[in-house]
C-alpha atoms as a PDB file:
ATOM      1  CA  UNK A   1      26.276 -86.184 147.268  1.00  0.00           C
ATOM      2  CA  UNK A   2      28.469 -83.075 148.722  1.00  0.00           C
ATOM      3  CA  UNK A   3      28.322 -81.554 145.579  1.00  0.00           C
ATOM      4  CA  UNK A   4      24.346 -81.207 146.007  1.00  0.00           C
ATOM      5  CA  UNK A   5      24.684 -80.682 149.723  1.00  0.00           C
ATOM      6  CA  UNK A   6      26.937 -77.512 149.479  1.00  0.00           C
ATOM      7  CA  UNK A   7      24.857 -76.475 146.242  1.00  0.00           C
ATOM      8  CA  UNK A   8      21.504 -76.280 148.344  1.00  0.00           C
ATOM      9  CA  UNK A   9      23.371 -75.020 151.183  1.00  0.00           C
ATOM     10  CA  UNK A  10      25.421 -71.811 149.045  1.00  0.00           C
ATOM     11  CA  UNK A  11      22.112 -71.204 147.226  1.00  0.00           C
ATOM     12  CA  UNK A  12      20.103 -70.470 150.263  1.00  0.00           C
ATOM     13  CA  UNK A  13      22.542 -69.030 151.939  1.00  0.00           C
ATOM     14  CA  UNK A  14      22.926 -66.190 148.783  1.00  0.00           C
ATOM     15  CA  UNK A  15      19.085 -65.891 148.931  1.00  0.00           C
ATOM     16  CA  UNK A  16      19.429 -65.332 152.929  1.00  0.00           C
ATOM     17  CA  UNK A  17      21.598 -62.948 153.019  1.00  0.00           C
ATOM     18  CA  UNK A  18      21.470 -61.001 149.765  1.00  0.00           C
ATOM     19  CA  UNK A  19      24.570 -62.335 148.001  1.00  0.00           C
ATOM     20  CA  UNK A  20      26.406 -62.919 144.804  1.00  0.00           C
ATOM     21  CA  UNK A  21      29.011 -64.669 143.517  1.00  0.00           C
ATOM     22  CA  UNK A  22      31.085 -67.944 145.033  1.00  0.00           C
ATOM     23  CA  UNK A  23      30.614 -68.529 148.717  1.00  0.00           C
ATOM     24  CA  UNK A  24      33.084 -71.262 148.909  1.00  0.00           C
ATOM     25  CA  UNK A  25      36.729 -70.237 147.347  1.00  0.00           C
ATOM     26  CA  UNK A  26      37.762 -73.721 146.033  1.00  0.00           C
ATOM     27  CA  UNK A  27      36.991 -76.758 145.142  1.00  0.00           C
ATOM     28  CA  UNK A  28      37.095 -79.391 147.777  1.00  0.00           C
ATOM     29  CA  UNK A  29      39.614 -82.065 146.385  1.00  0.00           C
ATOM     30  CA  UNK A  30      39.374 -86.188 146.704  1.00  0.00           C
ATOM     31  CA  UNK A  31      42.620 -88.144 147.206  1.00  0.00           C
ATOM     32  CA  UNK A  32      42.424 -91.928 147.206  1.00  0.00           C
ATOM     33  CA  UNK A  33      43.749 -93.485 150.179  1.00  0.00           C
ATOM     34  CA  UNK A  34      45.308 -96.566 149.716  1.00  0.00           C
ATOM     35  CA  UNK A  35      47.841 -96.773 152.294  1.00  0.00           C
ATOM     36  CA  UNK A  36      46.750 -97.846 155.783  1.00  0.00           C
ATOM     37  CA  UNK A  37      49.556 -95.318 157.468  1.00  0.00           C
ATOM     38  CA  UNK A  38      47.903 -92.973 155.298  1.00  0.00           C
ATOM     39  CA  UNK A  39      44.674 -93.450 156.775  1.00  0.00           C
ATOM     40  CA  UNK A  40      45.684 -93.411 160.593  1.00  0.00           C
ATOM     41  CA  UNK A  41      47.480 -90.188 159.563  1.00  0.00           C
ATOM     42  CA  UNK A  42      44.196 -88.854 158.102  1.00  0.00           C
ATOM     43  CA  UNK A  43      42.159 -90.166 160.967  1.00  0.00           C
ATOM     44  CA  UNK A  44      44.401 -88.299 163.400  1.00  0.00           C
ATOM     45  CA  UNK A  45      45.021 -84.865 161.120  1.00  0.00           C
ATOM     46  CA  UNK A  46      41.017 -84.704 161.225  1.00  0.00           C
ATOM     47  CA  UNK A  47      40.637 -84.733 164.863  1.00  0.00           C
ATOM     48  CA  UNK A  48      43.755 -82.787 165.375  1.00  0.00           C
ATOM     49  CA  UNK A  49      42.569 -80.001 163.142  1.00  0.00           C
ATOM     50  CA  UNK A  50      40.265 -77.770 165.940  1.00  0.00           C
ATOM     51  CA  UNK A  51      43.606 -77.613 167.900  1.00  0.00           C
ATOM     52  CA  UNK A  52      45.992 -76.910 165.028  1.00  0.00           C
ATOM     53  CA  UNK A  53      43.344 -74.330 163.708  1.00  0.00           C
ATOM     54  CA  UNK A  54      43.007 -72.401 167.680  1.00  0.00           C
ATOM     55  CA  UNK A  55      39.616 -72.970 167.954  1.00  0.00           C
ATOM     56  CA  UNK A  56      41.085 -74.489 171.499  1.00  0.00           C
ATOM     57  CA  UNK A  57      44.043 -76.108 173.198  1.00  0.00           C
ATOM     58  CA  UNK A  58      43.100 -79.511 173.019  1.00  0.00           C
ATOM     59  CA  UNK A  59      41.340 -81.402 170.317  1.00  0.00           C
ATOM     60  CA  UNK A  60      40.360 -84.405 172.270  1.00  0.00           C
ATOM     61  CA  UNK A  61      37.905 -81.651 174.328  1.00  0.00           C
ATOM     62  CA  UNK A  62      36.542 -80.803 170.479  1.00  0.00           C
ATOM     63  CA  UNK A  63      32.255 -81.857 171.076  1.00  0.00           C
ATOM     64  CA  UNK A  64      31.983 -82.095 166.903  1.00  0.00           C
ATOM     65  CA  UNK A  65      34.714 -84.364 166.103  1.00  0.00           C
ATOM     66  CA  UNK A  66      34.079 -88.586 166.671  1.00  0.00           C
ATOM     67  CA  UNK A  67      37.340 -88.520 168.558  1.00  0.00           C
ATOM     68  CA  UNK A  68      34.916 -88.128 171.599  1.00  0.00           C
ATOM     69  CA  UNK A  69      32.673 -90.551 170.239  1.00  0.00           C
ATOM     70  CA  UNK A  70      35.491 -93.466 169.202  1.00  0.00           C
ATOM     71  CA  UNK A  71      36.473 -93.469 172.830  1.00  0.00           C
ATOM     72  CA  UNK A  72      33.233 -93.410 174.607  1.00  0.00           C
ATOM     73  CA  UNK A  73      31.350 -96.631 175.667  1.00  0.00           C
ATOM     74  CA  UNK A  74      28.270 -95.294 174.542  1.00  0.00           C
ATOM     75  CA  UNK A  75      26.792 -96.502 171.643  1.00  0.00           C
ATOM     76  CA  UNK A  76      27.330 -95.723 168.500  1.00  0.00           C
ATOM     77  CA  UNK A  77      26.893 -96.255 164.546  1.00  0.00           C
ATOM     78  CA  UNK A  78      30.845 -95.611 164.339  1.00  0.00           C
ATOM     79  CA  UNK A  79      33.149 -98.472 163.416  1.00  0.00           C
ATOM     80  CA  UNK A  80      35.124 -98.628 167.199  1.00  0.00           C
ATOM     81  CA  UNK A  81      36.980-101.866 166.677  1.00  0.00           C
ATOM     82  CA  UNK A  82      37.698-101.409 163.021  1.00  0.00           C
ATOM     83  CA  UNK A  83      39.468 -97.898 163.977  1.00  0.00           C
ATOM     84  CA  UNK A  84      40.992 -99.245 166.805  1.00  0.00           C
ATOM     85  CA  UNK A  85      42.799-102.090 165.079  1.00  0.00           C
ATOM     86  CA  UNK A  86      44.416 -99.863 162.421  1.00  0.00           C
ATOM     87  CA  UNK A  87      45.922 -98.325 165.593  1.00  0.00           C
ATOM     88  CA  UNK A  88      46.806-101.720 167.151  1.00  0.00           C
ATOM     89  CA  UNK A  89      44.317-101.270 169.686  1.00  0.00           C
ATOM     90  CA  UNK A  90      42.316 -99.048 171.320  1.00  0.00           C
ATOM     91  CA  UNK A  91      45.402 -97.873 173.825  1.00  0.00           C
ATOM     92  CA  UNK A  92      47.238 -97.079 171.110  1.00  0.00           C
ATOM     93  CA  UNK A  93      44.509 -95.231 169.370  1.00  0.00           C
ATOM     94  CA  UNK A  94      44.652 -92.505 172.421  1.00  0.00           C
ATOM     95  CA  UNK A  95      48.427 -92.716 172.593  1.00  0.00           C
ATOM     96  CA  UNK A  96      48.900 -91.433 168.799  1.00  0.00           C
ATOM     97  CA  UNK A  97      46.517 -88.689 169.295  1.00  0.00           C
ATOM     98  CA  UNK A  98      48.215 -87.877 172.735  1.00  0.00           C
ATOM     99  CA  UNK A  99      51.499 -87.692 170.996  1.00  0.00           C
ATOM    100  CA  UNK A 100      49.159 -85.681 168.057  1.00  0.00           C
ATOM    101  CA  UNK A 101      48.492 -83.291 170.965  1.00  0.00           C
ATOM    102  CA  UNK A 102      51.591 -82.875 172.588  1.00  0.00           C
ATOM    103  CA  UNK A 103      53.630 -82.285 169.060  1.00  0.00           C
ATOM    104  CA  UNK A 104      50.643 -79.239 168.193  1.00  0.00           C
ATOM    105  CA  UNK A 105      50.955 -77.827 171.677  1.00  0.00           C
ATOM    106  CA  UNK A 106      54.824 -77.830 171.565  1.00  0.00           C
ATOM    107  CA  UNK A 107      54.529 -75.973 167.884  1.00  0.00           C
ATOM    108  CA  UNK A 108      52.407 -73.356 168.937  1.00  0.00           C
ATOM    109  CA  UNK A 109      54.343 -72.582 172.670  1.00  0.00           C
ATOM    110  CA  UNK A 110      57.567 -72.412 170.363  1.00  0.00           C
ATOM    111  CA  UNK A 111      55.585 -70.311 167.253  1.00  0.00           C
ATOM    112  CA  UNK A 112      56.707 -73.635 164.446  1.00  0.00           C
ATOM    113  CA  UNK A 113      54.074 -74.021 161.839  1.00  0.00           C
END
């Protein structure tokens, strides 16, 4: 399904703007995730990322991410509870991504990768 997604979207986007070649450098990459640590990691990485990346200091601000929407009461076709409880709850959801936060902001005010 991504495969035809970023097909139709390189194509037109060539056509667009007059171009050749690859627009995308790589391959994106599948990795099976079979390890529930794993996945919490993964969960947090992804809404980390706009932080780690400097698009701005905090990710948990980041309007395109479901971080935003996970923690809202609004609803929502998002899996709240199911999330929450590989985090042990919904307290510890925000906790781990507060720690997330706090480890990214003390790697870029000390210049650690």
């Amino acid at each position: 399904m991504f495969s035809n997604l970023f097909n139709s979207y390189s194509k037109a986007y060539k056509k667009r703007y007059n171009r050749t070649g690859k627009l995308f450098e790589e391959r994106f990459k599948k990795k099976k995730v079979d390890d529930e640590f794993y996945l919490i990691e993964l969960i947090s990485y992804i809404h980390a990322n706009p932080q780690a990346h400097g698009f701005l200091d905090d990710f948990r601000a980041y309007p395109y991410s479901s971080y935003l929407s996970l923690i809202s009461d609004k609803a929502t076709d998002l899996k709240r509870d199911e999330v929450f409880s590989w985090f042990g709850g919904k307290v510890f959801f925000e906790t781990y991504h507060e720690d997330k936060h706090q480890r990214l902001k003390f790697a870029k005010d000390y210049n650690f990768k």
